[in-house]
C-alpha atoms as a PDB file:
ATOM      1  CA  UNK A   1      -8.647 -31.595  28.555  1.00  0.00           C
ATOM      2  CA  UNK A   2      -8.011 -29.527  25.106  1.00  0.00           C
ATOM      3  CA  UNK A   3      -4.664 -30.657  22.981  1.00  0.00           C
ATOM      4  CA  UNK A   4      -1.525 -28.897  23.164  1.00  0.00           C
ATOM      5  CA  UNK A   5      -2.760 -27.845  19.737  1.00  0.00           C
ATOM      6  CA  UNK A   6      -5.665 -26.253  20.746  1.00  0.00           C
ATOM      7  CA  UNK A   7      -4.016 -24.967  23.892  1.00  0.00           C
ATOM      8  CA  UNK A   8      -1.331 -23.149  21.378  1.00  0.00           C
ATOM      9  CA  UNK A   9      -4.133 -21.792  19.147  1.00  0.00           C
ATOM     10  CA  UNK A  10      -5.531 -20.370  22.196  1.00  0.00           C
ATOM     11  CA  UNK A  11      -2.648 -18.253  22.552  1.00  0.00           C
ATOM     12  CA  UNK A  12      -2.352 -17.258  19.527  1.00  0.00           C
ATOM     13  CA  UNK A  13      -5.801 -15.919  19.320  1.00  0.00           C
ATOM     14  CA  UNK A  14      -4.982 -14.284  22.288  1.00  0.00           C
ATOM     15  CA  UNK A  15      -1.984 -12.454  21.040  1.00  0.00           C
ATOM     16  CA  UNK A  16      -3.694 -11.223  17.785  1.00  0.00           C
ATOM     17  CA  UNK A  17      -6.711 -10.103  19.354  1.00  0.00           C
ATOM     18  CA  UNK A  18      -4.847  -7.927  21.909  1.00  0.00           C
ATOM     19  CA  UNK A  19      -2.213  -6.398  19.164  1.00  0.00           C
ATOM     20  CA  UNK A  20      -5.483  -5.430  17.123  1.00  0.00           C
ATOM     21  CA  UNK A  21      -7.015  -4.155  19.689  1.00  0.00           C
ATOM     22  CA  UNK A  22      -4.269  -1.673  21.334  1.00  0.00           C
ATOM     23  CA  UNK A  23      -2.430  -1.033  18.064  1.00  0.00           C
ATOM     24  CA  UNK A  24      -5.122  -0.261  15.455  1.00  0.00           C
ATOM     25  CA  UNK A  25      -3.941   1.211  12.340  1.00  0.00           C
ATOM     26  CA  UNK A  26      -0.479   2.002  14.514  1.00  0.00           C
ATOM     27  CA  UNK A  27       1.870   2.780  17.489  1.00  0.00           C
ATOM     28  CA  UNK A  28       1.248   6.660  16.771  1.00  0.00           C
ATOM     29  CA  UNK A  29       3.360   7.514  19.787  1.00  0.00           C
ATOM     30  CA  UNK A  30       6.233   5.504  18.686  1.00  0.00           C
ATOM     31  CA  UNK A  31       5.600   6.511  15.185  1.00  0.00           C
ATOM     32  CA  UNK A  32       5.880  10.263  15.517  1.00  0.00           C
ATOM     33  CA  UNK A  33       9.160  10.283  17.596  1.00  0.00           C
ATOM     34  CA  UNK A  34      11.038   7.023  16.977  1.00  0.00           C
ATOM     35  CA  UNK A  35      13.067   6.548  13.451  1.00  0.00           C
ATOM     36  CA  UNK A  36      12.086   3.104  12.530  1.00  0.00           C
ATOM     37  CA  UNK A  37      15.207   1.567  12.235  1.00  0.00           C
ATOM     38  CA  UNK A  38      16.545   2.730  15.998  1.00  0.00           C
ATOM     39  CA  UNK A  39      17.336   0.006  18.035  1.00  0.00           C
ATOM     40  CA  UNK A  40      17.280  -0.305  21.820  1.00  0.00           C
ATOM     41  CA  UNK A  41      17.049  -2.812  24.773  1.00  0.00           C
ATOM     42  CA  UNK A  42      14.949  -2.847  27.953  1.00  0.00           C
ATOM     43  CA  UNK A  43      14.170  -4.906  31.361  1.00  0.00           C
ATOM     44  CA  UNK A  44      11.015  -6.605  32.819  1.00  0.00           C
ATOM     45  CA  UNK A  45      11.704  -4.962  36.284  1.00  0.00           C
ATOM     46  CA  UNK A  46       9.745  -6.355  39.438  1.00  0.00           C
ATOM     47  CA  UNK A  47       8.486  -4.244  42.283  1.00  0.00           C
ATOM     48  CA  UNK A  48       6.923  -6.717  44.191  1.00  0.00           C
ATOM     49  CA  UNK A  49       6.922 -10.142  45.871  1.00  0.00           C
ATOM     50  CA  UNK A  50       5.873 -13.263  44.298  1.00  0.00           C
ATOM     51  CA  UNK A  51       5.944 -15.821  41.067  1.00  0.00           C
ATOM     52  CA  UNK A  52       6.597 -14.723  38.581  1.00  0.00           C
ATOM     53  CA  UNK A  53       4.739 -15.866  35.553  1.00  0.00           C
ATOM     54  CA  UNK A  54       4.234 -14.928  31.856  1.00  0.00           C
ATOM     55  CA  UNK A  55       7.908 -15.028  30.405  1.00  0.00           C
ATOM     56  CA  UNK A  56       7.014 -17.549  27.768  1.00  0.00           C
ATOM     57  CA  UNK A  57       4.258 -16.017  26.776  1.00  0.00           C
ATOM     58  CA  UNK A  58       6.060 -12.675  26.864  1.00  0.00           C
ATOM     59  CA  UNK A  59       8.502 -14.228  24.313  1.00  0.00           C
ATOM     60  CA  UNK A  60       5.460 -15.292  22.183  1.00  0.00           C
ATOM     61  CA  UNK A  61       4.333 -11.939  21.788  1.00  0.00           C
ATOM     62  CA  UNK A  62       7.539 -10.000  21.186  1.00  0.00           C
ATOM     63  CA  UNK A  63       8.427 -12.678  18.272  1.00  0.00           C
ATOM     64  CA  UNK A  64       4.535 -12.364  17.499  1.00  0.00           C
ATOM     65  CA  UNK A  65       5.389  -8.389  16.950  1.00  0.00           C
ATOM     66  CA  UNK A  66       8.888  -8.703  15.775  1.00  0.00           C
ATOM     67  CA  UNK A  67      10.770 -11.837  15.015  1.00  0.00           C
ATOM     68  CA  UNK A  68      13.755 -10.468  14.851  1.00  0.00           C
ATOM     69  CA  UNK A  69      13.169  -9.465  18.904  1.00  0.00           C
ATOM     70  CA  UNK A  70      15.949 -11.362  21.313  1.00  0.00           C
ATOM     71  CA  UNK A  71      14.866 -12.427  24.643  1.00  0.00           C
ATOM     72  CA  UNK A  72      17.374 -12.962  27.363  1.00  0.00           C
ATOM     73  CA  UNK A  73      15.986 -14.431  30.050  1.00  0.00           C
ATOM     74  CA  UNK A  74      17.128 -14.532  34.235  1.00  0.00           C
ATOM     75  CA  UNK A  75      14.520 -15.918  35.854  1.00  0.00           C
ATOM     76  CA  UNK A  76      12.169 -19.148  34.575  1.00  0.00           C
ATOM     77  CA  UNK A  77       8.425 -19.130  35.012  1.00  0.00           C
ATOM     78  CA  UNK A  78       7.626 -20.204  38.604  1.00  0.00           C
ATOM     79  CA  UNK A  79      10.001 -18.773  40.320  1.00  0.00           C
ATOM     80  CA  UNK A  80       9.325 -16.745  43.401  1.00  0.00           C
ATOM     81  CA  UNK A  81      10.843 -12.782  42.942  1.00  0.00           C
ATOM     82  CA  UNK A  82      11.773 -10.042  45.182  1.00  0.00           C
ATOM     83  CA  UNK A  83      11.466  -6.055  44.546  1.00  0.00           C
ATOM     84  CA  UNK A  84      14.482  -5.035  42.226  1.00  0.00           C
ATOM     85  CA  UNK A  85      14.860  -8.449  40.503  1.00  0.00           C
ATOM     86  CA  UNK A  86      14.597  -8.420  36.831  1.00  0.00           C
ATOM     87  CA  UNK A  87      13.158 -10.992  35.034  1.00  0.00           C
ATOM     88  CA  UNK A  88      14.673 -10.464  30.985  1.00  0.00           C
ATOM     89  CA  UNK A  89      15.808  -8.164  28.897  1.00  0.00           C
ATOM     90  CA  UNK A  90      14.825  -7.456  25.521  1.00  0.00           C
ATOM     91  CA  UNK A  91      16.701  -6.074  22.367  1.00  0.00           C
ATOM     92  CA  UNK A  92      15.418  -5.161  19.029  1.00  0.00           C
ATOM     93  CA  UNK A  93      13.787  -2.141  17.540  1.00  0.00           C
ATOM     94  CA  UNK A  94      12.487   0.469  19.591  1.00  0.00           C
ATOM     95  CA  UNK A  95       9.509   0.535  17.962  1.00  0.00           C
ATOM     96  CA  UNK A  96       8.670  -2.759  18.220  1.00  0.00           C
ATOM     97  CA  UNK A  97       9.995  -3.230  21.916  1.00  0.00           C
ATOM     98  CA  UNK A  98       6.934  -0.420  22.652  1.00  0.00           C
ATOM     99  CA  UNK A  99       4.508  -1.631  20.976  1.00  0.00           C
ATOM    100  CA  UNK A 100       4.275  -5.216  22.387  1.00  0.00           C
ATOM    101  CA  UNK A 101       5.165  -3.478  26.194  1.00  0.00           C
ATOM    102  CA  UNK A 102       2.048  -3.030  27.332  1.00  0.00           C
ATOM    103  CA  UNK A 103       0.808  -6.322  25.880  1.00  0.00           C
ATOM    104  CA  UNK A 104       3.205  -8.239  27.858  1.00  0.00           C
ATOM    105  CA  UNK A 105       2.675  -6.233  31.571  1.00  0.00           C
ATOM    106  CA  UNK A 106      -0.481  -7.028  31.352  1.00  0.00           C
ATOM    107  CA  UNK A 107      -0.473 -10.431  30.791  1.00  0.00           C
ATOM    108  CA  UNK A 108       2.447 -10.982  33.235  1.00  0.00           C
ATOM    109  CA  UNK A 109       0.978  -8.618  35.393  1.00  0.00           C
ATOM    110  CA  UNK A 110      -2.147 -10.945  36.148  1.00  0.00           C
ATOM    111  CA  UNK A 111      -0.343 -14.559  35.486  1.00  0.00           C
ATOM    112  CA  UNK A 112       1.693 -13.798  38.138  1.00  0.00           C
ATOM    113  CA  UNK A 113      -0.527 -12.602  40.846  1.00  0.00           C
ATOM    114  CA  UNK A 114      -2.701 -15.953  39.864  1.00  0.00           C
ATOM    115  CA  UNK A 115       0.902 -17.976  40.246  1.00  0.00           C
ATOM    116  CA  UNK A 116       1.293 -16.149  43.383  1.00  0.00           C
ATOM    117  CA  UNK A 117      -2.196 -16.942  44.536  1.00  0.00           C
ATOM    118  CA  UNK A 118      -2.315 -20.376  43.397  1.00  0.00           C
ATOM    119  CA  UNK A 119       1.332 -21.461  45.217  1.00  0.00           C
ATOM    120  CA  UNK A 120       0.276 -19.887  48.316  1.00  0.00           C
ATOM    121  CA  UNK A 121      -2.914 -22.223  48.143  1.00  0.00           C
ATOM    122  CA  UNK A 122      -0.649 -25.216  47.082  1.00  0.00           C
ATOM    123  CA  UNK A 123       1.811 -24.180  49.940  1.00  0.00           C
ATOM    124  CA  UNK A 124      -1.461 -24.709  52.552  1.00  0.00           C
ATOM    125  CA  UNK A 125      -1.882 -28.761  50.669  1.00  0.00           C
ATOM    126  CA  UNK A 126       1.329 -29.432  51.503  1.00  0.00           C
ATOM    127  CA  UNK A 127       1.539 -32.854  53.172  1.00  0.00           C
ATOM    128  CA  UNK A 128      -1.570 -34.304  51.745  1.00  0.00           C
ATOM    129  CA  UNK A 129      -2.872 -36.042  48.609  1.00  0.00           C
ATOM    130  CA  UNK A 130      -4.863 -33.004  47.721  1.00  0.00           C
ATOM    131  CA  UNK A 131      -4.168 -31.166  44.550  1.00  0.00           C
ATOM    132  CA  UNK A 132      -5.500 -27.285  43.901  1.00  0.00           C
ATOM    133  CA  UNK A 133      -7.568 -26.993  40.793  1.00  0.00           C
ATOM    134  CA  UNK A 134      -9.040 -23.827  38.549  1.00  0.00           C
ATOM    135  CA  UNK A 135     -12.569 -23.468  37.492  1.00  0.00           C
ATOM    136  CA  UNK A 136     -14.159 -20.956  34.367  1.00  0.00           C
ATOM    137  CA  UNK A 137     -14.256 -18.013  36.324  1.00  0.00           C
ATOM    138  CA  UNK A 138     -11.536 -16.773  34.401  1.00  0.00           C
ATOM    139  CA  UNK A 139     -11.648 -13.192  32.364  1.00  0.00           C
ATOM    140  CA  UNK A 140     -13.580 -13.497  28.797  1.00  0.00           C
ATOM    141  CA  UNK A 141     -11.022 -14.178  26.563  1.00  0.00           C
ATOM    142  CA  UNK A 142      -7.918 -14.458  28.266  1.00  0.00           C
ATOM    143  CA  UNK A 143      -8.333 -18.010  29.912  1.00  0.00           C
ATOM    144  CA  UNK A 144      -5.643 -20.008  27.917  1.00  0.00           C
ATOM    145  CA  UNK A 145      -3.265 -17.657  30.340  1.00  0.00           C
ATOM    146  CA  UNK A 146      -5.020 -17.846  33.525  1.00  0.00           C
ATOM    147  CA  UNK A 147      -4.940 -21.265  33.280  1.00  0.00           C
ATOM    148  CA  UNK A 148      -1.480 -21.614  32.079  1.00  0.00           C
ATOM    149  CA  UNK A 149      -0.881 -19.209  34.966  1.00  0.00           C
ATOM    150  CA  UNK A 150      -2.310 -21.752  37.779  1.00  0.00           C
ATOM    151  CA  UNK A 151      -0.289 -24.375  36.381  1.00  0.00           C
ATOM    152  CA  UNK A 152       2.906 -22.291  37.050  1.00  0.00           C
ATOM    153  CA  UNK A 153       1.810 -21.538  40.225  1.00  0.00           C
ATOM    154  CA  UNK A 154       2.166 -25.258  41.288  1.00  0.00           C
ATOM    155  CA  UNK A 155      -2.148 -26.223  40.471  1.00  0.00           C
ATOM    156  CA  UNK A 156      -4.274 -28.285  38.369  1.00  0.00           C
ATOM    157  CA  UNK A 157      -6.251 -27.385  35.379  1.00  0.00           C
ATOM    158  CA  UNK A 158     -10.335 -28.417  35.596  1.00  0.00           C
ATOM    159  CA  UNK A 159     -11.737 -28.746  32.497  1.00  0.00           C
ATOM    160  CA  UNK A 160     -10.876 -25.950  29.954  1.00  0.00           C
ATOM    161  CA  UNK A 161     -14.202 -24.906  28.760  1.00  0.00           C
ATOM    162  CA  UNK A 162     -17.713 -26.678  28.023  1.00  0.00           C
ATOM    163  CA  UNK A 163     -16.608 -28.555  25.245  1.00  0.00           C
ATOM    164  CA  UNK A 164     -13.593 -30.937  27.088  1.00  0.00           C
ATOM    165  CA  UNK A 165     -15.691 -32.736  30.100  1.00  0.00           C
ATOM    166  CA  UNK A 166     -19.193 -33.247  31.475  1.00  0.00           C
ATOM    167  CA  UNK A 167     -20.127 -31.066  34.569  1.00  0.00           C
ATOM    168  CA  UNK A 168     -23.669 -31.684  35.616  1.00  0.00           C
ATOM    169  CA  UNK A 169     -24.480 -29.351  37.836  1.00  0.00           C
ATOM    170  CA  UNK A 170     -27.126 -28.469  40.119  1.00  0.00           C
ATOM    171  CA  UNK A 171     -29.504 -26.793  37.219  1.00  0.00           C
ATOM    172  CA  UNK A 172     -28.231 -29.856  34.942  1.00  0.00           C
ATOM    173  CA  UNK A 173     -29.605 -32.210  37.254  1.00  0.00           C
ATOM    174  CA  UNK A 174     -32.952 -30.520  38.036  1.00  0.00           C
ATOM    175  CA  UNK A 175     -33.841 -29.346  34.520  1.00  0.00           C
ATOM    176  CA  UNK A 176     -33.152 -33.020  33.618  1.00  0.00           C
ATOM    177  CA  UNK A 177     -35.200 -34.121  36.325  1.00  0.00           C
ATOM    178  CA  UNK A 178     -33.053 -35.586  38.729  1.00  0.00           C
ATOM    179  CA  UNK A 179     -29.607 -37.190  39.042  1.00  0.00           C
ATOM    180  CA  UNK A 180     -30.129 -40.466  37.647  1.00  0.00           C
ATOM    181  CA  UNK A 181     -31.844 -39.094  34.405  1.00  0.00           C
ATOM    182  CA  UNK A 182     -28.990 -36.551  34.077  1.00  0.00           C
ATOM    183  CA  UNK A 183     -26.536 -39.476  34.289  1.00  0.00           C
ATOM    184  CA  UNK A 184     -28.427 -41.888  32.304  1.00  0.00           C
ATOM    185  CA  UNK A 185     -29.083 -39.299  29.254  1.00  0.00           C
ATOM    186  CA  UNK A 186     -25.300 -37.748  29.586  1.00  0.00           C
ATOM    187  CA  UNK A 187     -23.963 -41.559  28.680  1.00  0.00           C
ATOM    188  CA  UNK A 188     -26.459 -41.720  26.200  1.00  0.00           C
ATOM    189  CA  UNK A 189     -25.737 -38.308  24.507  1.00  0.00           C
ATOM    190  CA  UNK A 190     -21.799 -39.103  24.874  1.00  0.00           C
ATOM    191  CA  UNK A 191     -22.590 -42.760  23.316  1.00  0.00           C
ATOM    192  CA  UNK A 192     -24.836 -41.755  20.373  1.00  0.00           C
ATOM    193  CA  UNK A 193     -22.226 -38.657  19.296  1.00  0.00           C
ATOM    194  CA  UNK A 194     -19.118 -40.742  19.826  1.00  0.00           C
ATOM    195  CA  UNK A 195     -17.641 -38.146  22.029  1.00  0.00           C
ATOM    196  CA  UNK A 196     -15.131 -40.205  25.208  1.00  0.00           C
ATOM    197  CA  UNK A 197     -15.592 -37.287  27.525  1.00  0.00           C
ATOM    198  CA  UNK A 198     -15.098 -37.291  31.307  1.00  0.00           C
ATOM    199  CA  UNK A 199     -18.219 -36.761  33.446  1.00  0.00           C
ATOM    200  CA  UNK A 200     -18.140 -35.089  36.675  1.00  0.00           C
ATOM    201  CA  UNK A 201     -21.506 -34.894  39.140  1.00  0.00           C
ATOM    202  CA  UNK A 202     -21.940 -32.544  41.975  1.00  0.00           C
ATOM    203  CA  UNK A 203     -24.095 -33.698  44.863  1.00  0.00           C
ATOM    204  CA  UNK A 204     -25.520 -31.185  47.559  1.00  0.00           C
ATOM    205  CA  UNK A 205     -26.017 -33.736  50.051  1.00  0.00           C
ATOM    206  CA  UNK A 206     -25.314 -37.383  51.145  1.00  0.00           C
ATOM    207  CA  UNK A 207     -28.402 -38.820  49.801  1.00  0.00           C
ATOM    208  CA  UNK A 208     -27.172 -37.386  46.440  1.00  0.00           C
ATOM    209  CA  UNK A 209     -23.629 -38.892  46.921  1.00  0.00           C
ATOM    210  CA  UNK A 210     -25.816 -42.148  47.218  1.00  0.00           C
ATOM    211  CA  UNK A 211     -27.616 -41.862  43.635  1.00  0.00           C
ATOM    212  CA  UNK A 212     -25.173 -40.988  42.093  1.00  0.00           C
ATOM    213  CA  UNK A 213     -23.239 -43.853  43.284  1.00  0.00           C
ATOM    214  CA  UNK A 214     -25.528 -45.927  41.885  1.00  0.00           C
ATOM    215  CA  UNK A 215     -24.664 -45.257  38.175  1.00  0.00           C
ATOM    216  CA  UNK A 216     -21.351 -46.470  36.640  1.00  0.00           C
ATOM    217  CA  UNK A 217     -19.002 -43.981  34.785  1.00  0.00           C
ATOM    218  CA  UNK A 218     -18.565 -41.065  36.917  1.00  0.00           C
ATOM    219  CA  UNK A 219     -15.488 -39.995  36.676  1.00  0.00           C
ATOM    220  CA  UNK A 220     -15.586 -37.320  39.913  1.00  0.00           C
ATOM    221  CA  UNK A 221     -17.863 -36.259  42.371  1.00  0.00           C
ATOM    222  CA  UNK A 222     -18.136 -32.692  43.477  1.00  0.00           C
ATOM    223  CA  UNK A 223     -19.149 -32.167  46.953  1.00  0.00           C
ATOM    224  CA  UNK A 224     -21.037 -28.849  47.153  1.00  0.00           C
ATOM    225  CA  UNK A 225     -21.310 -26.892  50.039  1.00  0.00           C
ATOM    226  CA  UNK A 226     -20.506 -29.645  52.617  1.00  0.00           C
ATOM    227  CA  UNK A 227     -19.642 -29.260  55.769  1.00  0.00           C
ATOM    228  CA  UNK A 228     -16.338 -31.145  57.117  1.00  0.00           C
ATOM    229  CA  UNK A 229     -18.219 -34.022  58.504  1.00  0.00           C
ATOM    230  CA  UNK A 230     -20.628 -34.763  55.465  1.00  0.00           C
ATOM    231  CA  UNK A 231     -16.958 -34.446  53.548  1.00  0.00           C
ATOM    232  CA  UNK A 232     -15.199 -36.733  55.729  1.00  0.00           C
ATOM    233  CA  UNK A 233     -18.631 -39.218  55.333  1.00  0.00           C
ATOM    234  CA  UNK A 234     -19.215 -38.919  51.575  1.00  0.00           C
ATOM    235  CA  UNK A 235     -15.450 -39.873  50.949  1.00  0.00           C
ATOM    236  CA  UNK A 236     -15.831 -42.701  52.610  1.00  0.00           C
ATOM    237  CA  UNK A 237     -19.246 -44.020  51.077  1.00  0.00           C
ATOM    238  CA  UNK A 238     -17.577 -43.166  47.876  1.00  0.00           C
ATOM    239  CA  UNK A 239     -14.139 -45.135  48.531  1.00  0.00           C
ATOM    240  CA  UNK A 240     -12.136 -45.863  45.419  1.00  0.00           C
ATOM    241  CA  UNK A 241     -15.195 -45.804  42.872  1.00  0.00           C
ATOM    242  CA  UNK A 242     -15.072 -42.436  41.499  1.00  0.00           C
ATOM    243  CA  UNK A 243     -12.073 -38.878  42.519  1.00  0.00           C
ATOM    244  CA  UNK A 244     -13.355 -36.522  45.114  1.00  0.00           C
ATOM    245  CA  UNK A 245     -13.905 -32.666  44.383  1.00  0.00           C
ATOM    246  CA  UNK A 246     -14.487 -30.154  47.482  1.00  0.00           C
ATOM    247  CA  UNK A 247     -16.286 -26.458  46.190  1.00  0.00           C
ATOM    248  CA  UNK A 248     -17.996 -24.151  48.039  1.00  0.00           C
ATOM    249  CA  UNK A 249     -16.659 -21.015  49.507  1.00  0.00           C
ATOM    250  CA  UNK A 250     -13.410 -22.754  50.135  1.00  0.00           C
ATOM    251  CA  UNK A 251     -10.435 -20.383  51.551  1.00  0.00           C
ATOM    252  CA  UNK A 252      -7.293 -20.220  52.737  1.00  0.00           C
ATOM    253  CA  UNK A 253      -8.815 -20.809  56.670  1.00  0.00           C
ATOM    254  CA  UNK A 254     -10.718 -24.052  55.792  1.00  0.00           C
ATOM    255  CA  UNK A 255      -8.997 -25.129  52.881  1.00  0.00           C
ATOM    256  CA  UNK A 256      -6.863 -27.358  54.983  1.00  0.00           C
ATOM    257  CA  UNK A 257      -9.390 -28.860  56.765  1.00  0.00           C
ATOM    258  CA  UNK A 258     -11.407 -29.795  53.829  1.00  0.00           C
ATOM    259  CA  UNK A 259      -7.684 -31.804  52.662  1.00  0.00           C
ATOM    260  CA  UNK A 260      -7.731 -33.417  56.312  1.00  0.00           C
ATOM    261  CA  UNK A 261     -11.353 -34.646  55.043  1.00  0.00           C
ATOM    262  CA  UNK A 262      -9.304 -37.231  52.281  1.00  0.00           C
ATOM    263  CA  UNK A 263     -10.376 -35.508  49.304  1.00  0.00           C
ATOM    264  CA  UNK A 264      -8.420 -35.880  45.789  1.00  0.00           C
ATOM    265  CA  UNK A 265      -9.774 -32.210  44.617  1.00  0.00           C
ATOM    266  CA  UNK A 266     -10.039 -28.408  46.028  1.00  0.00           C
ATOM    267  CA  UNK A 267     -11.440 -26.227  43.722  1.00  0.00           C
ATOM    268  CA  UNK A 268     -11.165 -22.437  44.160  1.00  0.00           C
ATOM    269  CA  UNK A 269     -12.793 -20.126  41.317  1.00  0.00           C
ATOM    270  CA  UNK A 270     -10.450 -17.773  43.920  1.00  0.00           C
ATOM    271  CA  UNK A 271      -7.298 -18.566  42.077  1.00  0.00           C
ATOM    272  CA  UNK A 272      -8.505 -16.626  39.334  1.00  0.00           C
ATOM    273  CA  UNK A 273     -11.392 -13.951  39.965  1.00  0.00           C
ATOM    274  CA  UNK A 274      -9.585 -12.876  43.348  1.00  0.00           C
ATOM    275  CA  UNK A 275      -6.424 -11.364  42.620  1.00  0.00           C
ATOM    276  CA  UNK A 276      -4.866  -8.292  42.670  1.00  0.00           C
ATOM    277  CA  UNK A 277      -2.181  -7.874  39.335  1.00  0.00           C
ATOM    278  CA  UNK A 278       2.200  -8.321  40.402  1.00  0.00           C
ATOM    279  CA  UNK A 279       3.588  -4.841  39.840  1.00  0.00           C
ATOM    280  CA  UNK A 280       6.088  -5.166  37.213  1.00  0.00           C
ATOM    281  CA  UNK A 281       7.473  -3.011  34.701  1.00  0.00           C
ATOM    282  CA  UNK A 282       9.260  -2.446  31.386  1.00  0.00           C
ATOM    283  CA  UNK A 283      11.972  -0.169  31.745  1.00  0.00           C
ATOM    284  CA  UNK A 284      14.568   1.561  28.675  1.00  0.00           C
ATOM    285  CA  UNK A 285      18.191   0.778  28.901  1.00  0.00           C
ATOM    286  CA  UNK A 286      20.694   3.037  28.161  1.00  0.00           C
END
């Protein structure tokens, strides 16, 4: 996985990119009517159920906009909220209050329907040794928070991008020319460029689960597509030699089932392309 560094400099790229791009050369609006020196104070209202996620990055990007922004805050990431609760408020210049608003809905907006999403899923594990994770089918340039957001929500973080772990997937494996030769020139590659990276193989039937059994230094095996018995039959060929991964049109119906099966892993590209955004708001004080 990517460095708490990293992680932070994702953010931050974030943050910049999304003031440049809904600010320009200025808050016009705010501009025209607003003396800059006025000073004022609003809450992050909620008019939904849920999590709630997103007040720490909220925090980044009013300091991002205005340091001199204070944050008081009522409810923690992670918690679950009711219509009428509020979240924070926020003091500082008017001005700046507006112009990181929509900036922060947004963001909270989707981190906490993914939250919400991702503790219902975790909600359906309960009782097992399963854990929830994430995959990239997050929104192009906003996956630091989605991520962030599924961790909140009570999940696991997959790999981060292409860069942090191996993932030889079905087109890896067949425009290598099979599993074995995928495997074989991964710990070559990985070996040659001094790179310790995690390698994960996904299998789309037993006699796969076999081969790849057969090579040392897998790390996981993802088990496409199966069915609950092939599940239930691969984890136990595979035993304690390598984590388990379930994929595959996975939901909320067969999700448990697939947990009954004894697999560490349930991946769901769900928890993050599947969501529909908490309603939330950023309401004036008088």
């Amino acid at each position: 996985m990517i460095s708490e560094e990293q992680f932070q400099q994702e953010l931050e790229l974030i943050i910049s990119n999304a003031i440049r791009e809904d600010v320009g050369d200025g808050d016009h609006s705010s501009l025209a009517c607003i003396p800059e020196d006025a000073q004022g104070k609003a809450k992050l209202l909620v008019k939904d159920e849920g999590v709630i996620a997103g007040v720490e990055f909220a925090k980044m990007v009013f300091k991002y906009v205005d340091a001199d922004m204070k944050v008081d805050t009522f409810i923690k990431d992670g918690e679950v909220v009711k219509y009428g609760d509020i979240v924070f408020h926020v003091s500082g210049r008017s001005q700046s209050i507006l112009k990181a608003e929509r900036l922060v809905l947004n963001a909270m907006q989707r981190m906490s329907a993914i939250a919400t999403k991702t503790r219902f899923f975790v909600d359906l594990l309960e009782g097992t040794d399963t854990k929830i994770l994430d995959t990239r089918k997050t929104t192009p340039g906003i996956r630091a928070i989605e991520k962030w957001a599924v961790k909140i929500g009570g999940g696991e973080n997959h790999r981060f991008a292409l860069y942090d772990m191996i993932m030889l997937k079905d087109n890896h494996i067949d425009f290598a020319g099979g599993i074995t030769k995928a495997i074989d020139k991964t710990q070559n590659y990985l070996k040659s460029n001094h790179k310790d990276l995690k390698i994960i193989v996904e299998a789309r039937d037993l006699d796969e689960v076999k081969e790849i059994l057969q090579t040392d230094g897998v790390y996981r095996i993802l088990l496409d597509n199966f069915d609950y018995e092939m599940t239930k039959e691969a984890v136990k060929m595979i035993g304690s030699k390598c984590l388990t991964e379930s994929s595959g049109g996975i939901n909320e119906k067969t999700i448990r089932h697939y947990a009954d099966c004894g697999v560490n892993y349930i991946s769901s590209g769900a928890l993050t392309h599947s969501v529909y955004n908490l309603d939330l708001s950023l309401k004036a004080i008088d």
